[in-house]
C-alpha atoms as a PDB file:
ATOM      1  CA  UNK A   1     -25.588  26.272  -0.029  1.00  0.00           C
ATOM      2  CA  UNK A   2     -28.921  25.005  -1.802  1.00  0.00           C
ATOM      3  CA  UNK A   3     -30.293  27.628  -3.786  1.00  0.00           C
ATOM      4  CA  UNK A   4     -33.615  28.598  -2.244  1.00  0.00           C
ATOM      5  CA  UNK A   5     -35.512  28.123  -5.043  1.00  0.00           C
ATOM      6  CA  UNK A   6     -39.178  28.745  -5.024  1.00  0.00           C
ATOM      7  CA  UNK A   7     -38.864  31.456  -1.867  1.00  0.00           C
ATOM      8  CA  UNK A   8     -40.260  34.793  -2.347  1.00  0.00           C
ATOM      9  CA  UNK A   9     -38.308  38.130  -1.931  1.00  0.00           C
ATOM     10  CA  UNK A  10     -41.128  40.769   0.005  1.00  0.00           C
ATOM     11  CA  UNK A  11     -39.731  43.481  -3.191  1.00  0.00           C
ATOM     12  CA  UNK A  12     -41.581  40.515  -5.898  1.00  0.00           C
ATOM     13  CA  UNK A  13     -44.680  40.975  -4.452  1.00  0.00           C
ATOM     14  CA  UNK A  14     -47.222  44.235  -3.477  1.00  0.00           C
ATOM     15  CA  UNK A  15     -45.568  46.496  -0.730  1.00  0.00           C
ATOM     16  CA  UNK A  16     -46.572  49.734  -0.098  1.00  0.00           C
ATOM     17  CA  UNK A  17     -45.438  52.795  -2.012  1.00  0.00           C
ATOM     18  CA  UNK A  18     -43.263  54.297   0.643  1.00  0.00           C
ATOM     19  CA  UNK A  19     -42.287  50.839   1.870  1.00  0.00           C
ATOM     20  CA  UNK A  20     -40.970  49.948  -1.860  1.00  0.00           C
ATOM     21  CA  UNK A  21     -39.073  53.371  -2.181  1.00  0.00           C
ATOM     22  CA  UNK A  22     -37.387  53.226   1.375  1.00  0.00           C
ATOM     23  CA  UNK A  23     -35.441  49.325  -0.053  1.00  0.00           C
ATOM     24  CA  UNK A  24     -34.744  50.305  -2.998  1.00  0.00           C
ATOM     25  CA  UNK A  25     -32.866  53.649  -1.855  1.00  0.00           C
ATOM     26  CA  UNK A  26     -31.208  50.547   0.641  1.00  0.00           C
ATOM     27  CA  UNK A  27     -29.882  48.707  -2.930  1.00  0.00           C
ATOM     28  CA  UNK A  28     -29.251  51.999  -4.435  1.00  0.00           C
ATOM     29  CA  UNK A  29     -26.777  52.450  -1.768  1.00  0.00           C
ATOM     30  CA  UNK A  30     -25.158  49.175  -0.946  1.00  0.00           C
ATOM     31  CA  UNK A  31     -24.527  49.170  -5.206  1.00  0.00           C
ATOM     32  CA  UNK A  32     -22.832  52.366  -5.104  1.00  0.00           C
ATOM     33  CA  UNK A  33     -21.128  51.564  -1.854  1.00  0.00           C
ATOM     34  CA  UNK A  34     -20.199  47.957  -2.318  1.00  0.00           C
ATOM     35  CA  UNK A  35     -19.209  47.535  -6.195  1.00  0.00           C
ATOM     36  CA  UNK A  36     -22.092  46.748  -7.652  1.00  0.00           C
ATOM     37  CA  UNK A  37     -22.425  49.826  -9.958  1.00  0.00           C
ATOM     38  CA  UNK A  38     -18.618  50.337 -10.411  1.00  0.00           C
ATOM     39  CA  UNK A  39     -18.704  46.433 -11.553  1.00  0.00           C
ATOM     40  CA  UNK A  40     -21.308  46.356 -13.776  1.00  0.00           C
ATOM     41  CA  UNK A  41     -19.855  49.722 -15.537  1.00  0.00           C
ATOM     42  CA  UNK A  42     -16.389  48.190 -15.898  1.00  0.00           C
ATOM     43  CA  UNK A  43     -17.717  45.100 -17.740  1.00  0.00           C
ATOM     44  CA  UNK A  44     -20.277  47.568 -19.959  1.00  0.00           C
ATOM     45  CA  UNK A  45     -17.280  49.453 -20.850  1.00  0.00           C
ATOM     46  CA  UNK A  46     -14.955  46.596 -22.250  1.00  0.00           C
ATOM     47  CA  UNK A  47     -17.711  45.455 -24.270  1.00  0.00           C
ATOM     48  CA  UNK A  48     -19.037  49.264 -25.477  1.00  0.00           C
ATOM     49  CA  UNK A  49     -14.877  48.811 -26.984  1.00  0.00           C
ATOM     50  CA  UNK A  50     -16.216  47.008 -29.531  1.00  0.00           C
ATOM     51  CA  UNK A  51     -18.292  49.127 -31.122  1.00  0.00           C
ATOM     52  CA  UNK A  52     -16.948  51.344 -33.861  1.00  0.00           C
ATOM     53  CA  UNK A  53     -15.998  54.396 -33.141  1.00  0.00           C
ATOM     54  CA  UNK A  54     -18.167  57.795 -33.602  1.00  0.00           C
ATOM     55  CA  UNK A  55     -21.327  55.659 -32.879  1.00  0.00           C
ATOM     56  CA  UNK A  56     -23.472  56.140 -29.533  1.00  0.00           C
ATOM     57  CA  UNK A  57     -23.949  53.612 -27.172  1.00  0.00           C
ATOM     58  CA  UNK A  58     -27.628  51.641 -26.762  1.00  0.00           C
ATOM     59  CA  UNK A  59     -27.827  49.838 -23.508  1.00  0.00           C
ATOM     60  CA  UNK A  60     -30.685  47.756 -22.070  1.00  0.00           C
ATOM     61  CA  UNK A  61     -30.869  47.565 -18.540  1.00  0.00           C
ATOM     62  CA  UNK A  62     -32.781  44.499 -17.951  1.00  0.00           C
ATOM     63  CA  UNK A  63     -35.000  44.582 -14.155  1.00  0.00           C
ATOM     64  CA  UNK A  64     -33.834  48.047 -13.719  1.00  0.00           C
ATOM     65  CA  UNK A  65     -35.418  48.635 -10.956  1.00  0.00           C
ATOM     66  CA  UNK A  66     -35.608  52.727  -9.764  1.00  0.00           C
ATOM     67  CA  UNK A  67     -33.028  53.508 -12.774  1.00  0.00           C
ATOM     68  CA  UNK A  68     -30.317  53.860 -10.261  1.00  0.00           C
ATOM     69  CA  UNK A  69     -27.662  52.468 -12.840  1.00  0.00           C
ATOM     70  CA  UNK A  70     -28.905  53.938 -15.583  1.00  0.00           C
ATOM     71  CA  UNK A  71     -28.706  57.245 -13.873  1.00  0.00           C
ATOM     72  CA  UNK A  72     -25.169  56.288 -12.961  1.00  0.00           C
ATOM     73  CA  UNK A  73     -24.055  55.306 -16.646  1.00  0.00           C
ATOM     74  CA  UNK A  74     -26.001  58.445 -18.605  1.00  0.00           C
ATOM     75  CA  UNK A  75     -23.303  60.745 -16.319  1.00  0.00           C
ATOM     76  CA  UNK A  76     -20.261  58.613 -16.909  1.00  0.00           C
ATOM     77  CA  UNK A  77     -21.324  58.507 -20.641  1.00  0.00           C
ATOM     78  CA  UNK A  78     -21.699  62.582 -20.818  1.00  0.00           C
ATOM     79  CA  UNK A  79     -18.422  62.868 -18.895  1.00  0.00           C
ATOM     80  CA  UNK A  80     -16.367  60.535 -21.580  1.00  0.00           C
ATOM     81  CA  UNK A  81     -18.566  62.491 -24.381  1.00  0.00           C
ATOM     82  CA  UNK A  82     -19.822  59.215 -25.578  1.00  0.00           C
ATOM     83  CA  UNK A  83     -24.066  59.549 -27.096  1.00  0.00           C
ATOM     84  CA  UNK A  84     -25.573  56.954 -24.756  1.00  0.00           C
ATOM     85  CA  UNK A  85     -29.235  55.932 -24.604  1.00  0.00           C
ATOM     86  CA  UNK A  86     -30.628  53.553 -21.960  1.00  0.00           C
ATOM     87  CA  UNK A  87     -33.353  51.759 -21.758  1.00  0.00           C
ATOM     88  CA  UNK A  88     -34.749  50.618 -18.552  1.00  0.00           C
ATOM     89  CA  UNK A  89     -37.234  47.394 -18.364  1.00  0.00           C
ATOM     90  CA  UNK A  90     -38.896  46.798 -15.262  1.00  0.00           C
ATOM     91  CA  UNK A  91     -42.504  45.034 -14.802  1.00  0.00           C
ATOM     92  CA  UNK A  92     -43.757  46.965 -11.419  1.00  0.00           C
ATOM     93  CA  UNK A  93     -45.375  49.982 -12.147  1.00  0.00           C
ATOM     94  CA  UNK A  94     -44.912  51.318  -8.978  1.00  0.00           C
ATOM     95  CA  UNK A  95     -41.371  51.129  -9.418  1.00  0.00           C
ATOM     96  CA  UNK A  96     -41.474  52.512 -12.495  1.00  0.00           C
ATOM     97  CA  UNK A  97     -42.742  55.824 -11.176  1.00  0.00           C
ATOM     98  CA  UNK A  98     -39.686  55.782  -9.165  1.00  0.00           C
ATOM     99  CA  UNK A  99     -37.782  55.313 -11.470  1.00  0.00           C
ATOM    100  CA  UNK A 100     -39.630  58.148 -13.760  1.00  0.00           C
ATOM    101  CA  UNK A 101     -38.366  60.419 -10.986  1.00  0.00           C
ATOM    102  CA  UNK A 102     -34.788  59.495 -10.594  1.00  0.00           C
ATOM    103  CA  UNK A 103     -33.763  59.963 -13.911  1.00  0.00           C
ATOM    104  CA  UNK A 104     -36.800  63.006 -15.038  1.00  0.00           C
ATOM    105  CA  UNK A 105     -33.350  65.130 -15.768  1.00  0.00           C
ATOM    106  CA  UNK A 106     -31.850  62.511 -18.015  1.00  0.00           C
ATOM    107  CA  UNK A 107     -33.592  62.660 -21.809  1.00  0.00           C
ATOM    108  CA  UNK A 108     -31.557  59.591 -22.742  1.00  0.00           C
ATOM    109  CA  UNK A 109     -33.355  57.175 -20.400  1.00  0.00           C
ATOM    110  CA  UNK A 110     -36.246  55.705 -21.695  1.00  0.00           C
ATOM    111  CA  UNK A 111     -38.640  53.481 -19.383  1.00  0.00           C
ATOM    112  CA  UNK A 112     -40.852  50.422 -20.922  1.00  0.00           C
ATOM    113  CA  UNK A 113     -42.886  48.076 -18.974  1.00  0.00           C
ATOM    114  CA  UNK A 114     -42.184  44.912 -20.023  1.00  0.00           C
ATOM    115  CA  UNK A 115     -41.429  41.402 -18.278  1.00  0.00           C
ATOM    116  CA  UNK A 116     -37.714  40.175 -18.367  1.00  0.00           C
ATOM    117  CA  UNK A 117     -38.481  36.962 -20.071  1.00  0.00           C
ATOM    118  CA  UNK A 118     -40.485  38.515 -22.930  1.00  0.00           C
ATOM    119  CA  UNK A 119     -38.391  41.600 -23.681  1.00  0.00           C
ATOM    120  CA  UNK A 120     -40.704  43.787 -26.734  1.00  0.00           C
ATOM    121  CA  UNK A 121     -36.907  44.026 -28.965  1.00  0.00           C
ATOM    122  CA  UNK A 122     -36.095  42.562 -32.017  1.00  0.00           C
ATOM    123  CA  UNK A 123     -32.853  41.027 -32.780  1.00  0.00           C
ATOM    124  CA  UNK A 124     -29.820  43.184 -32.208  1.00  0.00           C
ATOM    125  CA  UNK A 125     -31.662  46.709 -31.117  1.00  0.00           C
ATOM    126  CA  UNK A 126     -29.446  47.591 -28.822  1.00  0.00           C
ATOM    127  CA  UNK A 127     -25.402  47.264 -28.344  1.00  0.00           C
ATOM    128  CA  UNK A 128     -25.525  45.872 -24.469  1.00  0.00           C
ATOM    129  CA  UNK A 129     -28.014  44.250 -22.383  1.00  0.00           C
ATOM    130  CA  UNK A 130     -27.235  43.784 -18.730  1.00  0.00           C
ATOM    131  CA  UNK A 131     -29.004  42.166 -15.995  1.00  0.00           C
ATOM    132  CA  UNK A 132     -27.844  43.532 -12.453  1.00  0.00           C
ATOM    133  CA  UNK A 133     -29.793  41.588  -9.229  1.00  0.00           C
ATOM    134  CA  UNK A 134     -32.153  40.614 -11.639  1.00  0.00           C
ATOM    135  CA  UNK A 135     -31.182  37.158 -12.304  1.00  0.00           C
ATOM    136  CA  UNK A 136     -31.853  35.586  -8.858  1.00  0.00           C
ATOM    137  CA  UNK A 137     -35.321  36.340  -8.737  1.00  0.00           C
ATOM    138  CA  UNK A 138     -36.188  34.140 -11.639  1.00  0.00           C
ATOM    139  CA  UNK A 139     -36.366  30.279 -11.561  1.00  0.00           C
ATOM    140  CA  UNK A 140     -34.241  28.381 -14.173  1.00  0.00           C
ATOM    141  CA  UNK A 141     -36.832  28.130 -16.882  1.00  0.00           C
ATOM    142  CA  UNK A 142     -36.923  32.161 -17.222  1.00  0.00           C
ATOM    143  CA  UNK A 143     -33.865  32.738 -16.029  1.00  0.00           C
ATOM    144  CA  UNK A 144     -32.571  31.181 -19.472  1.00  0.00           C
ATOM    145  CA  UNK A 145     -35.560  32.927 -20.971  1.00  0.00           C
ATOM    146  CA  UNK A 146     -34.147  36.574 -20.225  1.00  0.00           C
ATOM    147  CA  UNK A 147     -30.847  35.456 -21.091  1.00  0.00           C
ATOM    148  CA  UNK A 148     -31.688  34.264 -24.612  1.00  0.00           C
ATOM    149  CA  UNK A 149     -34.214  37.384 -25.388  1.00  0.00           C
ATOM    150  CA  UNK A 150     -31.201  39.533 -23.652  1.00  0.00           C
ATOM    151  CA  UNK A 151     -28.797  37.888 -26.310  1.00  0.00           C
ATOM    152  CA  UNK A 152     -30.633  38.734 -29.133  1.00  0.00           C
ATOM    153  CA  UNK A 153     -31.541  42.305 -28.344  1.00  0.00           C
ATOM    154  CA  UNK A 154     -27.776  43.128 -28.465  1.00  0.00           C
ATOM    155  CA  UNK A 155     -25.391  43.051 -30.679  1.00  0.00           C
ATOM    156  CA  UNK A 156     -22.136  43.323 -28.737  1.00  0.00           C
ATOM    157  CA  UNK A 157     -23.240  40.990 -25.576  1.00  0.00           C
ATOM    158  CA  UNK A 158     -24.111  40.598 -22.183  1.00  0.00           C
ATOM    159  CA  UNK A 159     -23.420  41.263 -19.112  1.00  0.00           C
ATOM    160  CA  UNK A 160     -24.997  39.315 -15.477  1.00  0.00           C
ATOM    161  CA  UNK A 161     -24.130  41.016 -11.971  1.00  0.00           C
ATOM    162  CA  UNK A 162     -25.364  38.933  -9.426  1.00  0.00           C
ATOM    163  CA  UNK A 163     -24.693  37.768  -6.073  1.00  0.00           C
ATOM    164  CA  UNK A 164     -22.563  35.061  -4.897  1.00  0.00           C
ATOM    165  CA  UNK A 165     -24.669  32.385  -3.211  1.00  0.00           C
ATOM    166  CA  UNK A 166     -21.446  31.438  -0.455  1.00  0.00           C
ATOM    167  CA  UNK A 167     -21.856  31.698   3.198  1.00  0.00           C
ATOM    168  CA  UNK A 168     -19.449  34.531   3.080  1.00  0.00           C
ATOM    169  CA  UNK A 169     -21.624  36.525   1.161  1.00  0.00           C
ATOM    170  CA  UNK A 170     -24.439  35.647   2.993  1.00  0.00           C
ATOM    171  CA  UNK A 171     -23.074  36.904   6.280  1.00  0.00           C
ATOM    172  CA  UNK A 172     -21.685  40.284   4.422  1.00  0.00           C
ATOM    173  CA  UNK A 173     -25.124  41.199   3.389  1.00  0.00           C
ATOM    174  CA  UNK A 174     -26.377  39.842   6.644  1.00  0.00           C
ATOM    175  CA  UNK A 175     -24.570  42.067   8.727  1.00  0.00           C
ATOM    176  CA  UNK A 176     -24.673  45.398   5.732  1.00  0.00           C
ATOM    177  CA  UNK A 177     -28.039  45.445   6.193  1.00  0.00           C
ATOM    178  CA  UNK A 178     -28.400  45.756  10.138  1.00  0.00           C
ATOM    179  CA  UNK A 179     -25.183  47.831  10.433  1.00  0.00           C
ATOM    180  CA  UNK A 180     -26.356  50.343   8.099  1.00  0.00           C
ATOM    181  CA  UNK A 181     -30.003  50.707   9.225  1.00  0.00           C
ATOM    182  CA  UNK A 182     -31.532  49.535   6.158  1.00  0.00           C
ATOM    183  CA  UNK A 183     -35.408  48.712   5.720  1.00  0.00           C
ATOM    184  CA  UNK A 184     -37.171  45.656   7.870  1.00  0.00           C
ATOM    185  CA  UNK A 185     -37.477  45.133   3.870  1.00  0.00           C
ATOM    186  CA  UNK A 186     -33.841  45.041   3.003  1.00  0.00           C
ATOM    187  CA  UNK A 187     -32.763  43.086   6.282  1.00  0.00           C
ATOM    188  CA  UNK A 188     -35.448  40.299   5.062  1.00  0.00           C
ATOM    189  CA  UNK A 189     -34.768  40.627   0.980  1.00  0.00           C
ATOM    190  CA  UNK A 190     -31.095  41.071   1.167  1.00  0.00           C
ATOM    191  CA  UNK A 191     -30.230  37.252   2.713  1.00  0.00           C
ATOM    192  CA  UNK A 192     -32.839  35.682   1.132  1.00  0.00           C
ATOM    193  CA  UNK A 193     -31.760  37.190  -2.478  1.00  0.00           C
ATOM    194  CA  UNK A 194     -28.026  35.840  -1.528  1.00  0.00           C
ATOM    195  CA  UNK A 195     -29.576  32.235  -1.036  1.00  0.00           C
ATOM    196  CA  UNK A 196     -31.684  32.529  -4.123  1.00  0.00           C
ATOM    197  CA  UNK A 197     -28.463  33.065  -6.305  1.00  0.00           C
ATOM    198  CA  UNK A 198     -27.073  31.265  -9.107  1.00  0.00           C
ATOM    199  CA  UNK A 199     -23.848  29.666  -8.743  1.00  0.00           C
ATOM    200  CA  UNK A 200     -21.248  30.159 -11.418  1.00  0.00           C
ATOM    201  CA  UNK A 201     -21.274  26.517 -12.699  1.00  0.00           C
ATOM    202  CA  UNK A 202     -25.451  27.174 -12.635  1.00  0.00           C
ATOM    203  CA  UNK A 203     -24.864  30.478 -14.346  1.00  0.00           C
ATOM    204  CA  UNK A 204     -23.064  29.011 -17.436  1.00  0.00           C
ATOM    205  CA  UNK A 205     -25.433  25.933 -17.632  1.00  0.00           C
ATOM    206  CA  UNK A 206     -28.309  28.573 -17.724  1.00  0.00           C
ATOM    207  CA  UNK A 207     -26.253  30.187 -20.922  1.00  0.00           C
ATOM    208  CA  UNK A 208     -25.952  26.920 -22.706  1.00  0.00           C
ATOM    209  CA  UNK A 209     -29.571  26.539 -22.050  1.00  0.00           C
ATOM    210  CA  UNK A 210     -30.464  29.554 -23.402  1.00  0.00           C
ATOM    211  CA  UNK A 211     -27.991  28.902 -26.525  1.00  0.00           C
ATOM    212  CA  UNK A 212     -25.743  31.703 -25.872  1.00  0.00           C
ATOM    213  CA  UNK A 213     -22.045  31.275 -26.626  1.00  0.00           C
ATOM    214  CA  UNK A 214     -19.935  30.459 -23.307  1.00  0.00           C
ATOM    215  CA  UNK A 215     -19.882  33.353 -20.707  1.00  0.00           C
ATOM    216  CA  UNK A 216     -16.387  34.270 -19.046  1.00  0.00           C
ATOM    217  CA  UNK A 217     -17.559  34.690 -15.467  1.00  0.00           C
ATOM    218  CA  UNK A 218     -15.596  36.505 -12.532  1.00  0.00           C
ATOM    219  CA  UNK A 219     -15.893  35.822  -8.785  1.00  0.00           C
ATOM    220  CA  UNK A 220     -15.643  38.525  -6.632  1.00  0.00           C
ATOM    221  CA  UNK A 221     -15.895  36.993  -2.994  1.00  0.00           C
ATOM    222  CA  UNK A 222     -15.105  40.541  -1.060  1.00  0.00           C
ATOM    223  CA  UNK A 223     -18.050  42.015  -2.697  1.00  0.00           C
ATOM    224  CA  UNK A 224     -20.307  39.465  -2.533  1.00  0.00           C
ATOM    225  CA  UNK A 225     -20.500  39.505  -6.920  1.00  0.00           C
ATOM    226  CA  UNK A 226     -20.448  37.299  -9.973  1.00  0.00           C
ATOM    227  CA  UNK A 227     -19.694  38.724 -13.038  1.00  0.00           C
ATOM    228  CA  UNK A 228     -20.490  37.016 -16.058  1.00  0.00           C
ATOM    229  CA  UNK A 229     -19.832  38.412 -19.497  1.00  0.00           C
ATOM    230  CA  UNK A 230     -20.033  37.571 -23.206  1.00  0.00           C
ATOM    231  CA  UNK A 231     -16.665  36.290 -23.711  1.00  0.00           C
END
């Protein structure tokens, strides 16, 4: 498929508070349903390997939306006993208030303001940056732009969950959305975000754009997912 660039998820642009709460808790649920979260921790975990040993764990979570991840990776970090701080960057301030209530029991979250491609980090602040959905709602030129500033925030790499722009993801998401009763929202967004995708081959040319050193990137085609981590 074409990439639909230029189209406009409803999410990207001013929906009403309860409106905006009611999708989200629709991608909050088809992550933790569907792979997305259990993904995105399994690539954050072989990279957190590389750090030495003793030493917390500083993630950025790039477009973080309502902190659902970071919610989801504080617990698996107090679980494994592992010190992890998280730091959640979204640009809507009414998502951020969301977000301040999902994760109001979880001191190591901190929430900043801040546009993905001008991240307010210096070189190598944290250990991991990720970028989960976030990806497809930026056109090339920023897209690269959050992947270089992502870089050089951390010092350990990066990690990109996306969606798989293929018509068999398109028709998974399709149908998850109706069969599950999600928001008018959700049934509009959730195609349109599929079609909006990066390919793999688009993916790693966005990289090299950005100057980052090759990505190894994963297809998943049963969830829908791309994968693409510093190799």
């Amino acid at each position: 498929m074409v990439r639909a660039a230029g189209a406009r998820e409803l999410l990207d642009g001013p929906v009403p508070a309860r409106e905006r709460a009611a999708s989200l808790g629709d991608i909050d649920r088809l992550n933790a349903w569907f792979g997305g979260y259990a993904l995105t921790l399994r690539a954050l975990r072989r990279l957190a390997g590389r750090a030495p040993r003793g030493r917390g764990l500083a993630v950025l979570d790039v477009g973080g939306g309502a902190a659902g991840f970071a919610v989801r990776l504080v617990r698996w970090a107090r679980r494994a006993g592992l010190g992890a701080r998280v730091v959640v960057v979204e640009r809507d301030p009414a998502t951020l208030a969301l977000a301040r209530r999902a994760c109001a029991a979880y001191p190591e979250i901190l929430l900043v303001q801040a546009d993905a491609t001008a991240l307010p980090f210096g070189p190598g602040a944290v250990d991991v940056a990720i970028a989960s959905l976030t990806l497809h709602h930026l056109e090339p030129g920023d897209a690269a732009a959050c992947l270089g500033a992502m870089a050089a925030a951390a010092r350990l790499g990066v990690v990109v969950n996306d969606l798989l722009r293929t018509r068999l993801a398109l028709a998974l998401v399709w149908l998850a959305t109706r069969l599950l009763r999600c928001h008018p929202i959700s049934r509009h967004d959730g195609p349109l975000s599929v079609r909006r995708a990066y390919s793999k081959e688009e993916i790693a040319a966005l990289a090299a754009r950005a100057g980052l050193a090759p990505l190894s990137i994963t297809e998943y085609p049963a969830f829908g997912r791309l994968i693409a981590v510093t190799a």
